[in-house]
Every structure is written in structure tokens, then in C-alpha cells.
PDB file of N, CA and C in Angstrom:
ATOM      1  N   UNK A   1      13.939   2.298 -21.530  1.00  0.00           N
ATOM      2  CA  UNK A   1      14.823   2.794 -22.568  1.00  0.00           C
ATOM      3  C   UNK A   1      15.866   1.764 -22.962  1.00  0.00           C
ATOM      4  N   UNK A   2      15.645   0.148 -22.146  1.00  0.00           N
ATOM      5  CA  UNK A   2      16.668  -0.807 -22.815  1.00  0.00           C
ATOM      6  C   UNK A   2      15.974  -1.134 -23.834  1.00  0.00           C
ATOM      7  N   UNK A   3      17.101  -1.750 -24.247  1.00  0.00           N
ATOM      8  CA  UNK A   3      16.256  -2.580 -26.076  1.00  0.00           C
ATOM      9  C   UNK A   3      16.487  -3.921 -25.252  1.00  0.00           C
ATOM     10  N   UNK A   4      15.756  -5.036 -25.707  1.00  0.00           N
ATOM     11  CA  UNK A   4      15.697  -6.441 -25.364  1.00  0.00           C
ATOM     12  C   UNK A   4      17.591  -6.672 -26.303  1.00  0.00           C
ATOM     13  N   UNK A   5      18.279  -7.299 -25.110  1.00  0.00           N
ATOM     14  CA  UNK A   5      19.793  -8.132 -25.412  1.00  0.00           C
ATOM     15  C   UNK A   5      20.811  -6.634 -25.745  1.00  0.00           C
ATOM     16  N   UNK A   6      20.363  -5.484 -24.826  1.00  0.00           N
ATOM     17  CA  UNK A   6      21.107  -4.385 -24.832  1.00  0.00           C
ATOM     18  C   UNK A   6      21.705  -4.750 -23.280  1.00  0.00           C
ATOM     19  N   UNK A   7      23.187  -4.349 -23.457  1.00  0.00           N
ATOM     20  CA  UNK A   7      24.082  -4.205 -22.604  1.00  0.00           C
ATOM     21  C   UNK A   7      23.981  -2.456 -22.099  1.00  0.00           C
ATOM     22  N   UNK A   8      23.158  -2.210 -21.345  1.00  0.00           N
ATOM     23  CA  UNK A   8      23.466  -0.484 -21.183  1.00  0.00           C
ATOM     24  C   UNK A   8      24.486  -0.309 -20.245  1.00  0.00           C
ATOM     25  N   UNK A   9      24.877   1.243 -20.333  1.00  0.00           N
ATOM     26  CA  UNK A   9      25.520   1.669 -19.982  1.00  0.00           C
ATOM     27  C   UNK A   9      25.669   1.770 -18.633  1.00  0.00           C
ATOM     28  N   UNK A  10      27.078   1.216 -17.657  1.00  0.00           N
ATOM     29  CA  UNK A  10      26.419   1.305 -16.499  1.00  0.00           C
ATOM     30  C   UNK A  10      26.219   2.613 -15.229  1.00  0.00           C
ATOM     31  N   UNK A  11      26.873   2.964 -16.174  1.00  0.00           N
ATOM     32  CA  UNK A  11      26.362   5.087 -14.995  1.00  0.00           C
ATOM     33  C   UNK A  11      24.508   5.095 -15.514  1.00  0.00           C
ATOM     34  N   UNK A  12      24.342   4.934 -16.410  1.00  0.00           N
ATOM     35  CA  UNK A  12      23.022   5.007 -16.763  1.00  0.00           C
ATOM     36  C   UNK A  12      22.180   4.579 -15.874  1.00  0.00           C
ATOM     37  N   UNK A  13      22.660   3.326 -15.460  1.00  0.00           N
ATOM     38  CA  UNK A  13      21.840   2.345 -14.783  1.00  0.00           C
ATOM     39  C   UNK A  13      21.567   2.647 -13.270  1.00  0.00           C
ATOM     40  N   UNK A  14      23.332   2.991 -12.757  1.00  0.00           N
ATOM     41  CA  UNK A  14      23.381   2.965 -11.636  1.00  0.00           C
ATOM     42  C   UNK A  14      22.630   4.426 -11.128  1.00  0.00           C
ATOM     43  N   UNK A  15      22.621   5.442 -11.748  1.00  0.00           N
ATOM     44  CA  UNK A  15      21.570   6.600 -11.572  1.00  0.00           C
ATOM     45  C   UNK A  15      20.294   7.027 -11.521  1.00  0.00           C
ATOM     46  N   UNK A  16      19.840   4.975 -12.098  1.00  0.00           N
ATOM     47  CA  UNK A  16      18.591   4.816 -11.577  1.00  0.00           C
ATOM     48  C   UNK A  16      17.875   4.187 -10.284  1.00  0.00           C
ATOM     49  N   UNK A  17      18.831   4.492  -9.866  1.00  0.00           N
ATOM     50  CA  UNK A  17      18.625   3.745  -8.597  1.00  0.00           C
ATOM     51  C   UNK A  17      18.497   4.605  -7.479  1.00  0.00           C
ATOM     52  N   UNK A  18      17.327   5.270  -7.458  1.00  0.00           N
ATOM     53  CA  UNK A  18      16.897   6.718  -6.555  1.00  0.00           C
ATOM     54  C   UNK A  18      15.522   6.645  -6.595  1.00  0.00           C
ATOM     55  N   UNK A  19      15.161   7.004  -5.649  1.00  0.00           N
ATOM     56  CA  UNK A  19      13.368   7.375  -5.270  1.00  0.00           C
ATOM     57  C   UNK A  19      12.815   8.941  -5.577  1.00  0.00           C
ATOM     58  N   UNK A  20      14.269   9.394  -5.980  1.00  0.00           N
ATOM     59  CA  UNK A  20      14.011  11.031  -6.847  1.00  0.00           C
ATOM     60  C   UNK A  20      13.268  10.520  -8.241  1.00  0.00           C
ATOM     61  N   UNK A  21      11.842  10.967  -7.729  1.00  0.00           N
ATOM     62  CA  UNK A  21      10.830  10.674  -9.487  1.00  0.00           C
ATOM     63  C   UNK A  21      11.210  11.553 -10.203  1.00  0.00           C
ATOM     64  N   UNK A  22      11.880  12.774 -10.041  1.00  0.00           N
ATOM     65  CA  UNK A  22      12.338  13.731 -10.990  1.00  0.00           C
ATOM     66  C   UNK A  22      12.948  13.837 -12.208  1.00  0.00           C
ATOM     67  N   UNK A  23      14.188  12.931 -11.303  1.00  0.00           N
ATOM     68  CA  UNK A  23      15.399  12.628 -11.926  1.00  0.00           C
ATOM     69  C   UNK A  23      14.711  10.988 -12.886  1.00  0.00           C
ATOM     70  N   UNK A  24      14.135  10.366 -11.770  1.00  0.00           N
ATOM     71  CA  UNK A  24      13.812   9.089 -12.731  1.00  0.00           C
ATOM     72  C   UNK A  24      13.166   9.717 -13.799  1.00  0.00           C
ATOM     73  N   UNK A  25      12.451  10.469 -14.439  1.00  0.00           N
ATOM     74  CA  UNK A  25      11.559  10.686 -15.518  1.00  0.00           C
ATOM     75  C   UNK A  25      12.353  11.538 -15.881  1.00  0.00           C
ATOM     76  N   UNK A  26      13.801  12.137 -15.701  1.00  0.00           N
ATOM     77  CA  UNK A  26      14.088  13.043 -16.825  1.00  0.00           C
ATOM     78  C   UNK A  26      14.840  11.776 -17.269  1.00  0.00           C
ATOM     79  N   UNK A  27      15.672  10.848 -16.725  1.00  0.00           N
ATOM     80  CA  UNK A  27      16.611   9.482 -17.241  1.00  0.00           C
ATOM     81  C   UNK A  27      15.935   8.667 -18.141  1.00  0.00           C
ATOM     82  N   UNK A  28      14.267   8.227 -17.915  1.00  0.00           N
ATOM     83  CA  UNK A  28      13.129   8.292 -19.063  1.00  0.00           C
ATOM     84  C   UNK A  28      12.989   8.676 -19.958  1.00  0.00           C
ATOM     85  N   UNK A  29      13.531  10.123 -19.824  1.00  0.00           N
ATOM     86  CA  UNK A  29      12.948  11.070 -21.212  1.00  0.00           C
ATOM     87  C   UNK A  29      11.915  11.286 -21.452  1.00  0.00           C
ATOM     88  N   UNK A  30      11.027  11.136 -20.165  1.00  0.00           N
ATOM     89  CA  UNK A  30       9.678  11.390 -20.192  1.00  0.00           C
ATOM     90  C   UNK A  30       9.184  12.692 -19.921  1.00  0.00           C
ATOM     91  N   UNK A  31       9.925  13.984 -19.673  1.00  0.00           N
ATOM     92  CA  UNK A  31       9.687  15.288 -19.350  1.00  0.00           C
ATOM     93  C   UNK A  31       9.033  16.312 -20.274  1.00  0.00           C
ATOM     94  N   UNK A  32       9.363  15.826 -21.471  1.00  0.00           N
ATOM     95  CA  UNK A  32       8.535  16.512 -22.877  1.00  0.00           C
ATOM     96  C   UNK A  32       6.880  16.142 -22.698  1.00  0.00           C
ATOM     97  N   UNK A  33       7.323  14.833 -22.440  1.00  0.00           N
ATOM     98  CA  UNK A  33       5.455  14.072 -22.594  1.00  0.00           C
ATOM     99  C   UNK A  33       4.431  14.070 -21.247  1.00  0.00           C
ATOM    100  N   UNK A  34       5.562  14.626 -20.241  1.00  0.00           N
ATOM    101  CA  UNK A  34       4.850  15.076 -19.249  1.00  0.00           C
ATOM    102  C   UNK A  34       3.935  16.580 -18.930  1.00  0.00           C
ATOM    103  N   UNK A  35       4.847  17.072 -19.667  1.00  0.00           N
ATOM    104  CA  UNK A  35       4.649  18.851 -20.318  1.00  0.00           C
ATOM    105  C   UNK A  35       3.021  18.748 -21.409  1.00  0.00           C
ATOM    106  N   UNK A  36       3.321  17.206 -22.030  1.00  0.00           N
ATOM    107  CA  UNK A  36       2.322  17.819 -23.305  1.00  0.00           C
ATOM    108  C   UNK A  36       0.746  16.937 -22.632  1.00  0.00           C
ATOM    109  N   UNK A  37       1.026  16.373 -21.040  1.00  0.00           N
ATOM    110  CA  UNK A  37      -0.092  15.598 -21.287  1.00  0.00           C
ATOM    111  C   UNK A  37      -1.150  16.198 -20.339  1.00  0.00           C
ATOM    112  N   UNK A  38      -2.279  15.882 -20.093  1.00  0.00           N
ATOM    113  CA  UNK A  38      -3.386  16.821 -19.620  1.00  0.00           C
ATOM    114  C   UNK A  38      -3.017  16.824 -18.056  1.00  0.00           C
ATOM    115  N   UNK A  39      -3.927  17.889 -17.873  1.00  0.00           N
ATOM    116  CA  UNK A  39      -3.389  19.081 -16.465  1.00  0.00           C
ATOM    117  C   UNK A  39      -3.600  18.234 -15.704  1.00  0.00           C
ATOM    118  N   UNK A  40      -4.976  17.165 -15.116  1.00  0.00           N
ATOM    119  CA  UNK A  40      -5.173  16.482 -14.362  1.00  0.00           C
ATOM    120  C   UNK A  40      -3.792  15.319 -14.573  1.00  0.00           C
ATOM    121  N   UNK A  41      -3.678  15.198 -14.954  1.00  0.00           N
ATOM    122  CA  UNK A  41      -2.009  14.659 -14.437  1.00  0.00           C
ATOM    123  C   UNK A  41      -1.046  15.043 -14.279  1.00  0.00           C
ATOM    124  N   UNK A  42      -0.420  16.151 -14.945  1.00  0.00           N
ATOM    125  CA  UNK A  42       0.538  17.175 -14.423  1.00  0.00           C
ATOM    126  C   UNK A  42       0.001  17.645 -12.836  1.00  0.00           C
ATOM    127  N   UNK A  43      -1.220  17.526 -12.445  1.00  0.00           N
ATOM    128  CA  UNK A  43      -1.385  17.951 -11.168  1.00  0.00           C
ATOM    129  C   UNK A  43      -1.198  17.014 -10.330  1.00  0.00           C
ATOM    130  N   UNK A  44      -1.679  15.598 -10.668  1.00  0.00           N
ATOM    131  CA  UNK A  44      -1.358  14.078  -9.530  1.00  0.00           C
ATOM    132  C   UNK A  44       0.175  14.677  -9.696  1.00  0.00           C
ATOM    133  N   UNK A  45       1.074  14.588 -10.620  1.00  0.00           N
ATOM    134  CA  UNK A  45       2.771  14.637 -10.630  1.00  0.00           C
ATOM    135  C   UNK A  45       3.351  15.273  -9.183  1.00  0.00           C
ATOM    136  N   UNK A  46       2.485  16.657  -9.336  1.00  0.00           N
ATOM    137  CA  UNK A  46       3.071  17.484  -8.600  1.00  0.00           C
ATOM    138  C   UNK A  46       2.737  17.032  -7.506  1.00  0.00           C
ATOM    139  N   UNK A  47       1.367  16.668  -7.177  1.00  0.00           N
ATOM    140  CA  UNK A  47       1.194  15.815  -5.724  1.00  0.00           C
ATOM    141  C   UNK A  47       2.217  14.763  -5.461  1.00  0.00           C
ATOM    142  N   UNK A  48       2.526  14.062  -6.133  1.00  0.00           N
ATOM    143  CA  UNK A  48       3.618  12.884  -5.743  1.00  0.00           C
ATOM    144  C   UNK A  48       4.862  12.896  -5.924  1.00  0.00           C
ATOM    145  N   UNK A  49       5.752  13.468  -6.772  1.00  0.00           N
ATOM    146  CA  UNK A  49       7.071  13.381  -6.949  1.00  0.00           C
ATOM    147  C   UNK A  49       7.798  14.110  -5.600  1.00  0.00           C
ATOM    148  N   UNK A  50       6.994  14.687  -4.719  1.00  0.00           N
ATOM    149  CA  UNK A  50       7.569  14.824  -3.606  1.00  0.00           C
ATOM    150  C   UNK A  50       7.886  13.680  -2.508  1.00  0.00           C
ATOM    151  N   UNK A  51       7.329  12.826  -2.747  1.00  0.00           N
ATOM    152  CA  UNK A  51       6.769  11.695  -1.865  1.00  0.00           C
ATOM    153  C   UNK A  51       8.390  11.290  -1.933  1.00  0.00           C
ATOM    154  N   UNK A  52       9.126  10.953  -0.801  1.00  0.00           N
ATOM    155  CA  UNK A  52      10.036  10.403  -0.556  1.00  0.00           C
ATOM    156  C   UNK A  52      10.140   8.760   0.732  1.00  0.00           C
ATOM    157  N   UNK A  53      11.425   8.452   0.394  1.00  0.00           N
ATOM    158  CA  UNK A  53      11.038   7.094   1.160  1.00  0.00           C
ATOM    159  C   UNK A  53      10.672   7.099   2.485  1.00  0.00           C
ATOM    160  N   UNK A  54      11.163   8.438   3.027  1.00  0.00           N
ATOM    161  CA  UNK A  54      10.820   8.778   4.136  1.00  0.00           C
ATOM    162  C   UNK A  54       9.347   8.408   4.982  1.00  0.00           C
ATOM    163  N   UNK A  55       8.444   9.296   4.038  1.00  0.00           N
ATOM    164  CA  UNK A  55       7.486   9.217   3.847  1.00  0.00           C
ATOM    165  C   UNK A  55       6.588   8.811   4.775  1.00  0.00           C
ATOM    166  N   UNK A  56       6.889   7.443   4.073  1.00  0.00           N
ATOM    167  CA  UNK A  56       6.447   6.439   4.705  1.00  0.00           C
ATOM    168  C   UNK A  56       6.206   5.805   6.292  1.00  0.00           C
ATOM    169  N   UNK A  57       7.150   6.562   6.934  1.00  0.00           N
ATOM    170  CA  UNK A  57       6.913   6.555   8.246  1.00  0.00           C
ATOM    171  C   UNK A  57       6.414   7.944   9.403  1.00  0.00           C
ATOM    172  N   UNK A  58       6.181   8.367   8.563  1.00  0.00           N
ATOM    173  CA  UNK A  58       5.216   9.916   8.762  1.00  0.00           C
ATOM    174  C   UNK A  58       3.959   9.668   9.225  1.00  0.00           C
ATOM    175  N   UNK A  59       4.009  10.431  10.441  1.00  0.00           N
ATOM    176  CA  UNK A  59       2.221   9.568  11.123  1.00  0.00           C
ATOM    177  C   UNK A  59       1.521  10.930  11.403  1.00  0.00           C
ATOM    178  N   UNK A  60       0.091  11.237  11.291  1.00  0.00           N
ATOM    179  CA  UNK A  60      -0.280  12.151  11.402  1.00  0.00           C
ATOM    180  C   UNK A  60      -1.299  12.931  10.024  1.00  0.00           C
ATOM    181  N   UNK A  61      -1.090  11.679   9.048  1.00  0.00           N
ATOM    182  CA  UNK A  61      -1.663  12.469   7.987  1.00  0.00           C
ATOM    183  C   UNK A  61      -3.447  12.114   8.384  1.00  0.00           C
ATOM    184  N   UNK A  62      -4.165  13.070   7.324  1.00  0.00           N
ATOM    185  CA  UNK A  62      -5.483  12.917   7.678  1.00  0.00           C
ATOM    186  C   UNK A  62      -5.619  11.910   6.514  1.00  0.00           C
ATOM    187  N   UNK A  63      -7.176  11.124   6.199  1.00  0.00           N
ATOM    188  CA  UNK A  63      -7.575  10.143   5.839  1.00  0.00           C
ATOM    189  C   UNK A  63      -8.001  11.152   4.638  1.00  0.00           C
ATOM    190  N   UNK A  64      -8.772  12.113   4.402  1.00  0.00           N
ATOM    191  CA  UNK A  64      -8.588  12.913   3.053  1.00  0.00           C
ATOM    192  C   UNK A  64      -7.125  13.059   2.421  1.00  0.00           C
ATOM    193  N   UNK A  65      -6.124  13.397   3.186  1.00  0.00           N
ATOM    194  CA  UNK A  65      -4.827  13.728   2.413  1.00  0.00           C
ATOM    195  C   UNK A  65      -3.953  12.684   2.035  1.00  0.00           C
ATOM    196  N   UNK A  66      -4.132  11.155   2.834  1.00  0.00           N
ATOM    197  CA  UNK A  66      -3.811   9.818   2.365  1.00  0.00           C
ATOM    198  C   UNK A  66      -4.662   9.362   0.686  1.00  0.00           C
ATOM    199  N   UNK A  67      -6.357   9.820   0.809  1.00  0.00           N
ATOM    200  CA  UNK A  67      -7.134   9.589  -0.148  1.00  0.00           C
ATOM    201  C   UNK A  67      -6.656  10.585  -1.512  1.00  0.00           C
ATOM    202  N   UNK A  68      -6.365  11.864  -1.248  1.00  0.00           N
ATOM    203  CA  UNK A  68      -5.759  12.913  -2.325  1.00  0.00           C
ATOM    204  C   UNK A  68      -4.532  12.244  -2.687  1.00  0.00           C
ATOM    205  N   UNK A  69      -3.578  11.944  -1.916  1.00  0.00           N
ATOM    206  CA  UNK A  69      -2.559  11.039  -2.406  1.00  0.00           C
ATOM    207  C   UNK A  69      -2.741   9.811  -3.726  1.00  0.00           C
ATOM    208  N   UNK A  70      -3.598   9.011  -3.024  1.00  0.00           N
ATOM    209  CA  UNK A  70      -3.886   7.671  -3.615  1.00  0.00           C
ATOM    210  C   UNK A  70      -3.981   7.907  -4.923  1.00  0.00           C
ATOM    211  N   UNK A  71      -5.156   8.998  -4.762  1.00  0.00           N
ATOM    212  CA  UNK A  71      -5.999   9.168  -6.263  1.00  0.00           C
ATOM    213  C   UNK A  71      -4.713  10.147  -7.274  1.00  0.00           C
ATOM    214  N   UNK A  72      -3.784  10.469  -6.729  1.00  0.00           N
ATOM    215  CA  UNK A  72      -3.023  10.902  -7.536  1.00  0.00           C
ATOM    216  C   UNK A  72      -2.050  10.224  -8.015  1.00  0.00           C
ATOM    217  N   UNK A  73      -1.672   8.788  -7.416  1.00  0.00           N
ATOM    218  CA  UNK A  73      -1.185   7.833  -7.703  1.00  0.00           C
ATOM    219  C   UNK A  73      -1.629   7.359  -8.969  1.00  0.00           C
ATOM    220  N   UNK A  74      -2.899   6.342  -8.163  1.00  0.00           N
ATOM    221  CA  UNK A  74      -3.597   5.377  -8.930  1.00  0.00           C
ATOM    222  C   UNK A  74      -4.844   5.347  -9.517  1.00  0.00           C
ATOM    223  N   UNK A  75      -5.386   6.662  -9.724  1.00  0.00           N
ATOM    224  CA  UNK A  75      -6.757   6.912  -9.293  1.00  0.00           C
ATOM    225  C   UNK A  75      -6.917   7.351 -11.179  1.00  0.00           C
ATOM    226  N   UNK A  76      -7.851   7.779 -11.831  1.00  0.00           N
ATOM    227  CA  UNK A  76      -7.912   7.631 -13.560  1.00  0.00           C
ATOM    228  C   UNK A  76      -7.129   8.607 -14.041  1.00  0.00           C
ATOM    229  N   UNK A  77      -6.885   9.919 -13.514  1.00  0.00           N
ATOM    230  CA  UNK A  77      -5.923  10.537 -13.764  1.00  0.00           C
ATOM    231  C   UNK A  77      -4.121  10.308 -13.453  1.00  0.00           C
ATOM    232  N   UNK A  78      -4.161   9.057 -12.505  1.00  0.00           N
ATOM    233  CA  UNK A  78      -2.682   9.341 -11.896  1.00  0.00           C
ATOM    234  C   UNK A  78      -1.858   9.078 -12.693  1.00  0.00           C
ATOM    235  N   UNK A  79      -0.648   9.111 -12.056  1.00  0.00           N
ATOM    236  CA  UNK A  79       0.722   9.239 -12.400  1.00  0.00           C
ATOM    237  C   UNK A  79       0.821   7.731 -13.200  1.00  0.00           C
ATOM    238  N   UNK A  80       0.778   6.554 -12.009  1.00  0.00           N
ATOM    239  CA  UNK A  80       0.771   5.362 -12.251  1.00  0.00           C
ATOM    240  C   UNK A  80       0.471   5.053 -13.729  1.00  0.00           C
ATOM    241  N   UNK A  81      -1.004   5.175 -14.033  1.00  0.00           N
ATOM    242  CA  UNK A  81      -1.888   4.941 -15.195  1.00  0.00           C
ATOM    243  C   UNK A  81      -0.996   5.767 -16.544  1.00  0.00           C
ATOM    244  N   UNK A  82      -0.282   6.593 -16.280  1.00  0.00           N
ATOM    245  CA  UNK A  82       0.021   8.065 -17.373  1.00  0.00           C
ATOM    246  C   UNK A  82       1.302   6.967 -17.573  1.00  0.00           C
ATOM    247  N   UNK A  83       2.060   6.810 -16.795  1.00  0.00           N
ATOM    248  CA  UNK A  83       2.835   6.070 -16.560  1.00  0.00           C
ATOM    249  C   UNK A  83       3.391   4.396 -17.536  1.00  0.00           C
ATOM    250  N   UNK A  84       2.048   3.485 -17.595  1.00  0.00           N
ATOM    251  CA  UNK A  84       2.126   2.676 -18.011  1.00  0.00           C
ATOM    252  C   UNK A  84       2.121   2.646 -19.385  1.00  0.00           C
ATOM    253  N   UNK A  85       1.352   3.345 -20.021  1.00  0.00           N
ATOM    254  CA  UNK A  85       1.391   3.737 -21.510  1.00  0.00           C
ATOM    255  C   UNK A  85       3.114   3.471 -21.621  1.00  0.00           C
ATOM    256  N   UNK A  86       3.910   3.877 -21.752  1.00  0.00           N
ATOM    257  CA  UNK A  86       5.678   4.168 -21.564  1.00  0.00           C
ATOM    258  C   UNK A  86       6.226   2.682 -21.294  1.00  0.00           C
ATOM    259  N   UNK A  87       5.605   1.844 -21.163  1.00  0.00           N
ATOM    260  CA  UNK A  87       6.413   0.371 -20.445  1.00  0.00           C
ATOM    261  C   UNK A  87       6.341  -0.252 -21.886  1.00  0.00           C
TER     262      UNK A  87
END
């Protein structure tokens, strides 16, 4: 949401600085286009925007629920891919 040789605002900025995907995609303004875009990605969303930094050191998951993860990431429906369109 910068323009190239924009000075933004800096509460703007500094509120992006969270691993809450929530909040990052409403600061986006991406919440309308998340609403209008197909279910298989509104469903990766919901798989991942929980994902916290925590996370990451969580041991115990199974190798299907690491793989359900992934593919909701990066996989043709994910987040990632829905994602890049917006850059």
C-alpha cells in the first residue's frame, strides 16, 4: 500500500510489524478480496492465519497435518499464491 518515494505514516508502519495475519490483511485492505475469492482459499486462510510464531517449535504434529498445512500455504490454492497477485 506504499507508493514508490512515499514517506508513510509511521503508526501505519509500525502496526505492521506482527505475525497476526489478520490484522496484517485487514492493514492490506485485503479483507473484501478475501471474502470475494474462491472457497478453496478462504479455506487454506482459515488453516493458516492461526499459525503463530510459536508454532514453530511445536513437536508432535503428524506428517499429514504438516502436509495439510503446506498445501494451504503454498500448494495451487494457497494463501501464498492468492497472495502474490497483491504485490
Amino acid at each position: 500500500m506504499t507508493q514508490r518515494h512515499e514517506f508513510p505514516d509511521l503508526r501505519r508502519v509500525q502496526r505492521t510489524y506482527t505475525h497476526n495475519f489478520e490484522e496484517l490483511l485487514r492493514l492490506a485492505g485485503l479483507e473484501p478480496r478475501l471474502d470475494a475469492a474462491e472457497p478453496a482459499v478462504r479455506d487454506a486462510w482459515t488453516k493458516t492465519k492461526s499459525w503463530k510464531v510459536e508454532t514453530r517449535y511445536n513437536v508432535g504434529r503428524s506428517e499429514a497435518e504438516v502436509l495439510d498445512f503446506l498445501e494451504a500455504v503454498a500448494g495451487r490454492h494457497g494463501v501464498q499464491r492468492w497472495l502474490k497477485q497483491f504485490w
